[in-house]
PDB file of N, CA and C in Angstrom:
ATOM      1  N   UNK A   1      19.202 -97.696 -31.103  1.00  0.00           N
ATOM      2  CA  UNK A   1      20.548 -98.127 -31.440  1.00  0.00           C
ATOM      3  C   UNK A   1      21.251 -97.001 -32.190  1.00  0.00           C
ATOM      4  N   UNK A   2      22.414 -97.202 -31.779  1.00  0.00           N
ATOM      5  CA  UNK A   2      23.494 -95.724 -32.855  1.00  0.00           C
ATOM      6  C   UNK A   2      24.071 -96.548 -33.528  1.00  0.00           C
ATOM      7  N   UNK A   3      24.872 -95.812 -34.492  1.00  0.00           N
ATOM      8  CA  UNK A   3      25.996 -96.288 -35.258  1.00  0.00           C
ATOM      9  C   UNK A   3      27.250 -95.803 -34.774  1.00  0.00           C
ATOM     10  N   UNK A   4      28.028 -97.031 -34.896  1.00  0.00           N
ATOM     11  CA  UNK A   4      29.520 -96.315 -34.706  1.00  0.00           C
ATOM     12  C   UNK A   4      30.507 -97.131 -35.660  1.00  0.00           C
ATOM     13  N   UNK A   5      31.718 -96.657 -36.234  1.00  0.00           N
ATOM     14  CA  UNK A   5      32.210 -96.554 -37.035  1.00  0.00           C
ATOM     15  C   UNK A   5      33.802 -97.397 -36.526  1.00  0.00           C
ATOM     16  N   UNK A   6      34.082 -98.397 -36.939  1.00  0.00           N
ATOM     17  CA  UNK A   6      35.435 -98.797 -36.104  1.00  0.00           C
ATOM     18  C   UNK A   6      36.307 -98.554 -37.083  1.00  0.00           C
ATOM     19  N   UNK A   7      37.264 -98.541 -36.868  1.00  0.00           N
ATOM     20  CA  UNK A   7      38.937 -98.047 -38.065  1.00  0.00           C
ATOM     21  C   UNK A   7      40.036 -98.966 -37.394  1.00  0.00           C
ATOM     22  N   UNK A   8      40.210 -99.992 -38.192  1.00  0.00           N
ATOM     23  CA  UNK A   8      40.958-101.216 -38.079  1.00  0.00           C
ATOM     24  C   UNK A   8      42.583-100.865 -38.768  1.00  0.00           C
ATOM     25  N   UNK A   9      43.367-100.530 -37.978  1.00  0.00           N
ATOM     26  CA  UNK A   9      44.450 -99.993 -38.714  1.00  0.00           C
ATOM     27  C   UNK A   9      45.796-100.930 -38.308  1.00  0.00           C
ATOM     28  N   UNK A  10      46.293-101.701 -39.501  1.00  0.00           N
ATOM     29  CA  UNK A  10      47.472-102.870 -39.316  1.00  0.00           C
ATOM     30  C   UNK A  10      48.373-102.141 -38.759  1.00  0.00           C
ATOM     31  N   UNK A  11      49.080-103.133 -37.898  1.00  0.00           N
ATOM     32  CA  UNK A  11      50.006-102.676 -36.886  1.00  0.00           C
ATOM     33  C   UNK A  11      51.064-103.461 -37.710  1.00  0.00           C
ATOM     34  N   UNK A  12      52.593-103.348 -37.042  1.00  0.00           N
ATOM     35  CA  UNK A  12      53.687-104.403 -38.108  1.00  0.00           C
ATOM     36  C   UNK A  12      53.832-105.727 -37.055  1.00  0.00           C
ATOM     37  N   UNK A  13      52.537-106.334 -36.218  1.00  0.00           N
ATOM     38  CA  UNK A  13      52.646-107.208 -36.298  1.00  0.00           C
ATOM     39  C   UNK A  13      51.530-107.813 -36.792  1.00  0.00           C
ATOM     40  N   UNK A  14      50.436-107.203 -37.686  1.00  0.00           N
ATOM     41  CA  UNK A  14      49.798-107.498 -38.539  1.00  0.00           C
ATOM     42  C   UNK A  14      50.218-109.530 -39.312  1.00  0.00           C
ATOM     43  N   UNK A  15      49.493-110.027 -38.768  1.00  0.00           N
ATOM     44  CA  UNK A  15      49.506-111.729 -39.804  1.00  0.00           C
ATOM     45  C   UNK A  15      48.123-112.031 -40.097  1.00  0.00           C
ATOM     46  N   UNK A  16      48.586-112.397 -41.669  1.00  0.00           N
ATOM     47  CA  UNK A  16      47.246-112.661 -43.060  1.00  0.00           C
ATOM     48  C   UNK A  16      46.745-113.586 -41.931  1.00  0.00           C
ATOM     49  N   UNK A  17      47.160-114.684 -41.297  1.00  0.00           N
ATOM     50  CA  UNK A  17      46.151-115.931 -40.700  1.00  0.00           C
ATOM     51  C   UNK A  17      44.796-115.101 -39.719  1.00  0.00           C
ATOM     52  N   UNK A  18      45.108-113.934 -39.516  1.00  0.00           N
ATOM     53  CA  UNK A  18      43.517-113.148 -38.908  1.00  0.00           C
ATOM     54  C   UNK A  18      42.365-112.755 -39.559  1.00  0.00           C
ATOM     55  N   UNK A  19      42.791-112.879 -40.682  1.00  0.00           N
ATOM     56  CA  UNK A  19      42.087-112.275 -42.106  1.00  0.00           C
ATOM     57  C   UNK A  19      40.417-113.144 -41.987  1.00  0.00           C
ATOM     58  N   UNK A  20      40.885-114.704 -41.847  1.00  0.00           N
ATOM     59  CA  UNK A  20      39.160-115.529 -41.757  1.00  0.00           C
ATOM     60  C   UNK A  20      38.448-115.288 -40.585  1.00  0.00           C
ATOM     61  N   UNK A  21      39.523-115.253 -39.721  1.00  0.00           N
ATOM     62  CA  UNK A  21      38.656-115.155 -38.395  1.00  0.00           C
ATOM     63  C   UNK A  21      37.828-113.494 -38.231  1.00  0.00           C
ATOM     64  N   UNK A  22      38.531-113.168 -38.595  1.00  0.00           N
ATOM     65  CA  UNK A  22      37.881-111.217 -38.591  1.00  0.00           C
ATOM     66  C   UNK A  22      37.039-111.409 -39.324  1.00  0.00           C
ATOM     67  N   UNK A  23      36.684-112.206 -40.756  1.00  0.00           N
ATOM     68  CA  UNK A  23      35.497-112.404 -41.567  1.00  0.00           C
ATOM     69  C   UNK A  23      34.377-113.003 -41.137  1.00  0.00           C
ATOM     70  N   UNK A  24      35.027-114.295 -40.004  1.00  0.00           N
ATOM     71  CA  UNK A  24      33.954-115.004 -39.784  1.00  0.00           C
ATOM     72  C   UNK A  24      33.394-113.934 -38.145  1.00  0.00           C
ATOM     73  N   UNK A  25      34.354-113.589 -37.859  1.00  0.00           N
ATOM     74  CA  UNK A  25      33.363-112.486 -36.443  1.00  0.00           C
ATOM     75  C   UNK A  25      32.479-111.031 -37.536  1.00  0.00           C
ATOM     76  N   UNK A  26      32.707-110.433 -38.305  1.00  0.00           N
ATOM     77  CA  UNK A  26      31.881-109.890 -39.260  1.00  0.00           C
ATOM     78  C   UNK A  26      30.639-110.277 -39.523  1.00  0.00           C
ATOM     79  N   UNK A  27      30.831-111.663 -39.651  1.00  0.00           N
ATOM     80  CA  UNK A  27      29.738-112.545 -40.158  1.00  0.00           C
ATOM     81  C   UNK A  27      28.904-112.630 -38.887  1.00  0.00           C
ATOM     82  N   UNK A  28      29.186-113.033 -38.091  1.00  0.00           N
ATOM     83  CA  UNK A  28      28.112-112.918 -36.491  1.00  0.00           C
ATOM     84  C   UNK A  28      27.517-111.706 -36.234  1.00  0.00           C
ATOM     85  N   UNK A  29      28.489-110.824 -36.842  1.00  0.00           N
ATOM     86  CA  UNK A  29      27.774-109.732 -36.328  1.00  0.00           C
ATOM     87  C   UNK A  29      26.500-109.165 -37.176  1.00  0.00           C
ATOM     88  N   UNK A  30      26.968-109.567 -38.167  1.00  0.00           N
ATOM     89  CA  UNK A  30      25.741-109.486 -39.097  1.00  0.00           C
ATOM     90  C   UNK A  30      24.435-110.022 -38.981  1.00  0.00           C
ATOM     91  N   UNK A  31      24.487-111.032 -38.888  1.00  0.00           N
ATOM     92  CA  UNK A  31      23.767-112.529 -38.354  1.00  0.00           C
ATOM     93  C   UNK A  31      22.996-111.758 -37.380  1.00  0.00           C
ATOM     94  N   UNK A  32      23.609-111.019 -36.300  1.00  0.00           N
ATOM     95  CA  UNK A  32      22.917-110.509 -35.078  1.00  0.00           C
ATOM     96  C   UNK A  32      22.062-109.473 -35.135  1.00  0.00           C
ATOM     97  N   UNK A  33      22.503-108.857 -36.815  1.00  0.00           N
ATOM     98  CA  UNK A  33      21.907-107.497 -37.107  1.00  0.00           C
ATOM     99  C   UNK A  33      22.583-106.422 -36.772  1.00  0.00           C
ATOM    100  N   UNK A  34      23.930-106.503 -36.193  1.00  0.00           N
ATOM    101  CA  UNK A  34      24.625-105.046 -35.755  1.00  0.00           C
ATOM    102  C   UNK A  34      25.588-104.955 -36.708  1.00  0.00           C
ATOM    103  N   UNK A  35      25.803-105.471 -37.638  1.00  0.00           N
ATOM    104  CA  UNK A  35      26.941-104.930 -38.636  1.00  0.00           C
ATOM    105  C   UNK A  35      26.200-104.249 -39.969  1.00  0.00           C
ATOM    106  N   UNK A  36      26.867-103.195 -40.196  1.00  0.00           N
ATOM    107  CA  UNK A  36      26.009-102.328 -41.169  1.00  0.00           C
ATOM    108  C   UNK A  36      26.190-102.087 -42.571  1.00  0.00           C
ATOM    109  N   UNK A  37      27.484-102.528 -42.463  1.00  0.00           N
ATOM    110  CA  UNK A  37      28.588-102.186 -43.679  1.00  0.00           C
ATOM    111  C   UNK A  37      30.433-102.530 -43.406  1.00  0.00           C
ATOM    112  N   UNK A  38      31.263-103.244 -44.143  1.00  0.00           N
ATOM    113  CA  UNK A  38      32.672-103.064 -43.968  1.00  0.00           C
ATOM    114  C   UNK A  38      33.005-103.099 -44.960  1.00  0.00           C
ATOM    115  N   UNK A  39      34.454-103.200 -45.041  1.00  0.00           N
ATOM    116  CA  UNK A  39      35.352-102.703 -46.235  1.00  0.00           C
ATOM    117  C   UNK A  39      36.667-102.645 -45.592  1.00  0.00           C
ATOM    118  N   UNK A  40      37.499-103.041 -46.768  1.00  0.00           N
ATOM    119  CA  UNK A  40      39.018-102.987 -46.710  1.00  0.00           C
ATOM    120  C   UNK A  40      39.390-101.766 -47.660  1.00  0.00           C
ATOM    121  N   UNK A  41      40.863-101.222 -47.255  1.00  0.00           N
ATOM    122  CA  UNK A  41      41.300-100.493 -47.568  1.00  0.00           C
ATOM    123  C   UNK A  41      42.060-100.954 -48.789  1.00  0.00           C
ATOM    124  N   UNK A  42      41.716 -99.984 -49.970  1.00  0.00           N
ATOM    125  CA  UNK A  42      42.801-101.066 -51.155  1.00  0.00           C
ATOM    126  C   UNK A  42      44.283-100.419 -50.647  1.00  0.00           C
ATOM    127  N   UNK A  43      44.639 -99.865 -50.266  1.00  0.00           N
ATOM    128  CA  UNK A  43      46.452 -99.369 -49.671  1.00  0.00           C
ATOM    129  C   UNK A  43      46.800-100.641 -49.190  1.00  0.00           C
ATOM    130  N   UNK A  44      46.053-101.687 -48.442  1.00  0.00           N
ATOM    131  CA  UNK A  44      46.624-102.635 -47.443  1.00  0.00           C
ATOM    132  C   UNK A  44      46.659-101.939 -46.156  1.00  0.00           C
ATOM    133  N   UNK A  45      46.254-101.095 -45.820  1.00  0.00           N
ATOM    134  CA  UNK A  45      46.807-100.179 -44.226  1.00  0.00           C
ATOM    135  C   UNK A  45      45.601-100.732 -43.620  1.00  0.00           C
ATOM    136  N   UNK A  46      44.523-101.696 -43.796  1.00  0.00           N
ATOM    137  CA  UNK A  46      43.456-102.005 -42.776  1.00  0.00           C
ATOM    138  C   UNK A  46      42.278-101.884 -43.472  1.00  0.00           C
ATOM    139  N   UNK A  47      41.282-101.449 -42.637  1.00  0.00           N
ATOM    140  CA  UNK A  47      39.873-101.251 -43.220  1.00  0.00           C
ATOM    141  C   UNK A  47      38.491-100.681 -42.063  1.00  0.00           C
ATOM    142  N   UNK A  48      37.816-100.293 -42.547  1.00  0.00           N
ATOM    143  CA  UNK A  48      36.871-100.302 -41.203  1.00  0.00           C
ATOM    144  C   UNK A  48      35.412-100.422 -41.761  1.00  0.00           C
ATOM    145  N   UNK A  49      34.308-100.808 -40.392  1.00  0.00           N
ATOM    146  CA  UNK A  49      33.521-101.215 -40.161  1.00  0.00           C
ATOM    147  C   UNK A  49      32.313-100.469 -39.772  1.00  0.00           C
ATOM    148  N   UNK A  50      31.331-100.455 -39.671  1.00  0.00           N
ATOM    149  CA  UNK A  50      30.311 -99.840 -39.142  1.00  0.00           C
ATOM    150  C   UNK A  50      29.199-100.582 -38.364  1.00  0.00           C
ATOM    151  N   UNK A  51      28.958-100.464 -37.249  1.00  0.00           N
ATOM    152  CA  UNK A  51      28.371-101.337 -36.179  1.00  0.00           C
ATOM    153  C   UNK A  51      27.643-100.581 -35.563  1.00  0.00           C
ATOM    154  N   UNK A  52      26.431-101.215 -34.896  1.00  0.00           N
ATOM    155  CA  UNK A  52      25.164-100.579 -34.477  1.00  0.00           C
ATOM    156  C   UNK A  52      25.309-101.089 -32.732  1.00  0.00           C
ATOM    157  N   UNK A  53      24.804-100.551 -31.926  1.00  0.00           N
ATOM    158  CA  UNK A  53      24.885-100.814 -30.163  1.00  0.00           C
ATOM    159  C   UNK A  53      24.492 -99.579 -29.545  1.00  0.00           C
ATOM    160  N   UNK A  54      24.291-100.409 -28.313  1.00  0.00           N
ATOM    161  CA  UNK A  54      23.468 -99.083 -27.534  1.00  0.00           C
ATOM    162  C   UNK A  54      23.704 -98.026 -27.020  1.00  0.00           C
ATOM    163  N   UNK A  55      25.142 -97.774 -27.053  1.00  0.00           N
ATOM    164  CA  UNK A  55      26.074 -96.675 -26.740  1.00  0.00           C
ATOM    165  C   UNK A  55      27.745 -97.417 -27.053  1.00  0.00           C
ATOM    166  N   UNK A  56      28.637 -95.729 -26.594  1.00  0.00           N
ATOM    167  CA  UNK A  56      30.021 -96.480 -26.854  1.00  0.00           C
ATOM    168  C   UNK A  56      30.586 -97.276 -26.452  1.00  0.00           C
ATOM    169  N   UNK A  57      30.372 -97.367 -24.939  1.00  0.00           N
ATOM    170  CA  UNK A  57      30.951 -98.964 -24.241  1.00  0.00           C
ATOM    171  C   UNK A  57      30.472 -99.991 -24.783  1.00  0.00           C
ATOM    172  N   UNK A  58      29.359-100.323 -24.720  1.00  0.00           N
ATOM    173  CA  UNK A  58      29.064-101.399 -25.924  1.00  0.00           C
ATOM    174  C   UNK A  58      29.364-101.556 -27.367  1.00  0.00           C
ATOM    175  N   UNK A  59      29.355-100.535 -28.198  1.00  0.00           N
ATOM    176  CA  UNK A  59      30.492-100.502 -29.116  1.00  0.00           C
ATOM    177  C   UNK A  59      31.739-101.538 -29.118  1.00  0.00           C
ATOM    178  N   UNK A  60      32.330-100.790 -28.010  1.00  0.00           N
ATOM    179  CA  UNK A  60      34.044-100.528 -27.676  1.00  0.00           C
ATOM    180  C   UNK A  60      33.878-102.244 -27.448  1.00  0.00           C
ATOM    181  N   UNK A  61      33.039-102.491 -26.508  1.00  0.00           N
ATOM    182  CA  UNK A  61      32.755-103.833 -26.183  1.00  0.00           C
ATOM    183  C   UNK A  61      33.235-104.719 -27.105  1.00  0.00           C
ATOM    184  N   UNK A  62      31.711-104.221 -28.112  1.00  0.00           N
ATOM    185  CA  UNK A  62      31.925-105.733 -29.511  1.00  0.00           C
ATOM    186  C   UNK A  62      32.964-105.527 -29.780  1.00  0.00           C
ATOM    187  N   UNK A  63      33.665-104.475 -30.521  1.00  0.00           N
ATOM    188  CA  UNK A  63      34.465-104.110 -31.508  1.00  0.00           C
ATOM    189  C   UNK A  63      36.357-104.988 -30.887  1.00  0.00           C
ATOM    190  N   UNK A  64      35.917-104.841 -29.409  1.00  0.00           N
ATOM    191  CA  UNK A  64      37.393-104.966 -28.775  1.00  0.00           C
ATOM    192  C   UNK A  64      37.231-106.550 -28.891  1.00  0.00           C
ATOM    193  N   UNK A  65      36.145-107.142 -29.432  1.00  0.00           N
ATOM    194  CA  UNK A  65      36.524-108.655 -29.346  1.00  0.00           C
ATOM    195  C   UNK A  65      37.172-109.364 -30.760  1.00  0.00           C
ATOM    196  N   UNK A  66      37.276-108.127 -31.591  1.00  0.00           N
ATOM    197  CA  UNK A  66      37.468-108.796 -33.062  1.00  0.00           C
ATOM    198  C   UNK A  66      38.787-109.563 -33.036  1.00  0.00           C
ATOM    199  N   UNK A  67      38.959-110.863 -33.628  1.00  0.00           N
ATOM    200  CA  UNK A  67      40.631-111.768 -33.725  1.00  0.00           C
ATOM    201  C   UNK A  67      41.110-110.534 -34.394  1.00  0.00           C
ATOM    202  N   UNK A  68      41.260-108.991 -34.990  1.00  0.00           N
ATOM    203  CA  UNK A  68      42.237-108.183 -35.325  1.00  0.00           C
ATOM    204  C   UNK A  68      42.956-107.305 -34.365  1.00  0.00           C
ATOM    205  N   UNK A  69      41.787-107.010 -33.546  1.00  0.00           N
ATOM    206  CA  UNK A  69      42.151-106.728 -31.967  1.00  0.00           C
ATOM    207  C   UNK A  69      42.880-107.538 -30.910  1.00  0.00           C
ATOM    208  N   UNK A  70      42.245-108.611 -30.598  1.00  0.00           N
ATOM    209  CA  UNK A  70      42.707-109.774 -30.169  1.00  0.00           C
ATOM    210  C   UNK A  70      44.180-110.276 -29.779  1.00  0.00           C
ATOM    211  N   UNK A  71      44.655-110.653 -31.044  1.00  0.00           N
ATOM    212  CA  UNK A  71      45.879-110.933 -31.748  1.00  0.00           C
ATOM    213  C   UNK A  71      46.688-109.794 -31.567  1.00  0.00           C
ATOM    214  N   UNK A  72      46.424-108.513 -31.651  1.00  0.00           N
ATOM    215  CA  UNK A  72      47.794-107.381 -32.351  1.00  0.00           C
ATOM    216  C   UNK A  72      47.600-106.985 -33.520  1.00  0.00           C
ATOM    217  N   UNK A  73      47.147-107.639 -34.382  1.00  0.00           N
ATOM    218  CA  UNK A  73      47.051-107.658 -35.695  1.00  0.00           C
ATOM    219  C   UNK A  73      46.637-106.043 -35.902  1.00  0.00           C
ATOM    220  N   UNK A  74      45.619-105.593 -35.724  1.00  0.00           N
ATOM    221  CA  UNK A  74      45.359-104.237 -35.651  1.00  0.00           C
ATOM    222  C   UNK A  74      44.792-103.071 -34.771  1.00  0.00           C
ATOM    223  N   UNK A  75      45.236-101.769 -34.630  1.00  0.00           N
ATOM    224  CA  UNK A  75      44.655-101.321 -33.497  1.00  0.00           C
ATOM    225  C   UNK A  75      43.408-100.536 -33.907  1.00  0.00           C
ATOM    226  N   UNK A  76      42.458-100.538 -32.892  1.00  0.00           N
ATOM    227  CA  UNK A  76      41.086-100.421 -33.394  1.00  0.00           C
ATOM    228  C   UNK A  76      40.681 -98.662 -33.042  1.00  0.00           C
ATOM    229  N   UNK A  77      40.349 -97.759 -33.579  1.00  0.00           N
ATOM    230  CA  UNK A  77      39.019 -96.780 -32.940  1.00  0.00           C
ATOM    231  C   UNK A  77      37.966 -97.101 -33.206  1.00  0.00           C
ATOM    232  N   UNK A  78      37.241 -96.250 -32.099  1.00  0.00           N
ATOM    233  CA  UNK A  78      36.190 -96.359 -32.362  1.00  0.00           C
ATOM    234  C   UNK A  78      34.947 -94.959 -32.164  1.00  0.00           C
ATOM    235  N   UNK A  79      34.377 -94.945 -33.228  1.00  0.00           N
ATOM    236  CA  UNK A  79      33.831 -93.381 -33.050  1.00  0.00           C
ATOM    237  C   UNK A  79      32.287 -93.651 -33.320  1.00  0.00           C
ATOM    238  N   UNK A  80      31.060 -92.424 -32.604  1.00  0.00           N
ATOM    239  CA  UNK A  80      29.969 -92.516 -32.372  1.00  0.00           C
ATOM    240  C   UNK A  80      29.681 -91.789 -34.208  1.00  0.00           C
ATOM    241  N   UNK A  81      28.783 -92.605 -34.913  1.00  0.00           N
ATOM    242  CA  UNK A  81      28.535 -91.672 -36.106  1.00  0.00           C
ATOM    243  C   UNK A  81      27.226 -91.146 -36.408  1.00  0.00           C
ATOM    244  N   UNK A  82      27.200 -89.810 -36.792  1.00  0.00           N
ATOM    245  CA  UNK A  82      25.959 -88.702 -36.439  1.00  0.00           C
ATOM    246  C   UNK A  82      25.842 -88.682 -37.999  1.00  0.00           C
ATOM    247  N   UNK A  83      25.223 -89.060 -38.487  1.00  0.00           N
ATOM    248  CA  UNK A  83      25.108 -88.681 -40.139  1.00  0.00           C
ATOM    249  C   UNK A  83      24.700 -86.442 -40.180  1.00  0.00           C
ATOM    250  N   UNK A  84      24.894 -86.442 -40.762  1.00  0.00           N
ATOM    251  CA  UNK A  84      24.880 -84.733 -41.148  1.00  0.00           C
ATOM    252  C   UNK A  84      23.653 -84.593 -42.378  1.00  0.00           C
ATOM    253  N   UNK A  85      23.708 -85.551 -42.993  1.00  0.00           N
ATOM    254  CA  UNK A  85      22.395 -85.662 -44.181  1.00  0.00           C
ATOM    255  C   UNK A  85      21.657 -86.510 -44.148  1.00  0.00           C
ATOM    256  N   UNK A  86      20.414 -85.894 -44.966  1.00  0.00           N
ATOM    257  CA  UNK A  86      19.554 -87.055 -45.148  1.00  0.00           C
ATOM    258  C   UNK A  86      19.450 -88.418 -45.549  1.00  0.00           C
ATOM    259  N   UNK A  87      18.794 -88.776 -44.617  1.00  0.00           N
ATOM    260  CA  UNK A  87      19.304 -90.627 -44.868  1.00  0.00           C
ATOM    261  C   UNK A  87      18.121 -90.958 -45.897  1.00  0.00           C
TER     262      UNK A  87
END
């Protein structure tokens, strides 16, 4: 499994009502074992995620199902992450 890194960035049609549902798909993913770490941005501009899968289409896969994606609410990247140091 790799890591890849999603960047959840509010769009201006961004609405708070996505906020549980993006928590509660977080939460599955966790549950499943592929979520590694998230976080919000204190600016308000979004937040991003770190997710484990077997390459980038699968990535792109999970990541494109989040209610922030979904909705509009935010547009997503998504990048393969190579750590540079020791883990």
């Amino acid at each position: 499994m790799k890591k890849y890194l999603v960047m959840a960035m509010r769009t201006p049609r961004f609405d708070p009502a996505v906020i549980e549902p993006h928590k509660q798909f977080l939460k599955q993913l966790s549950e499943r074992g592929q979520l590694v770490e998230s976080a919000r941005f204190t600016d308000g501009t979004g937040g991003a995620y770190f997710l484990t899968a077997e390459n980038l289409d699968a990535a792109r896969e999970l990541a494109f199902a989040d209610p922030v994606h979904t909705t509009g609410s935010s547009e997503l990247t998504i990048y393969e992450w190579e750590p540079t140091t020791p883990q």
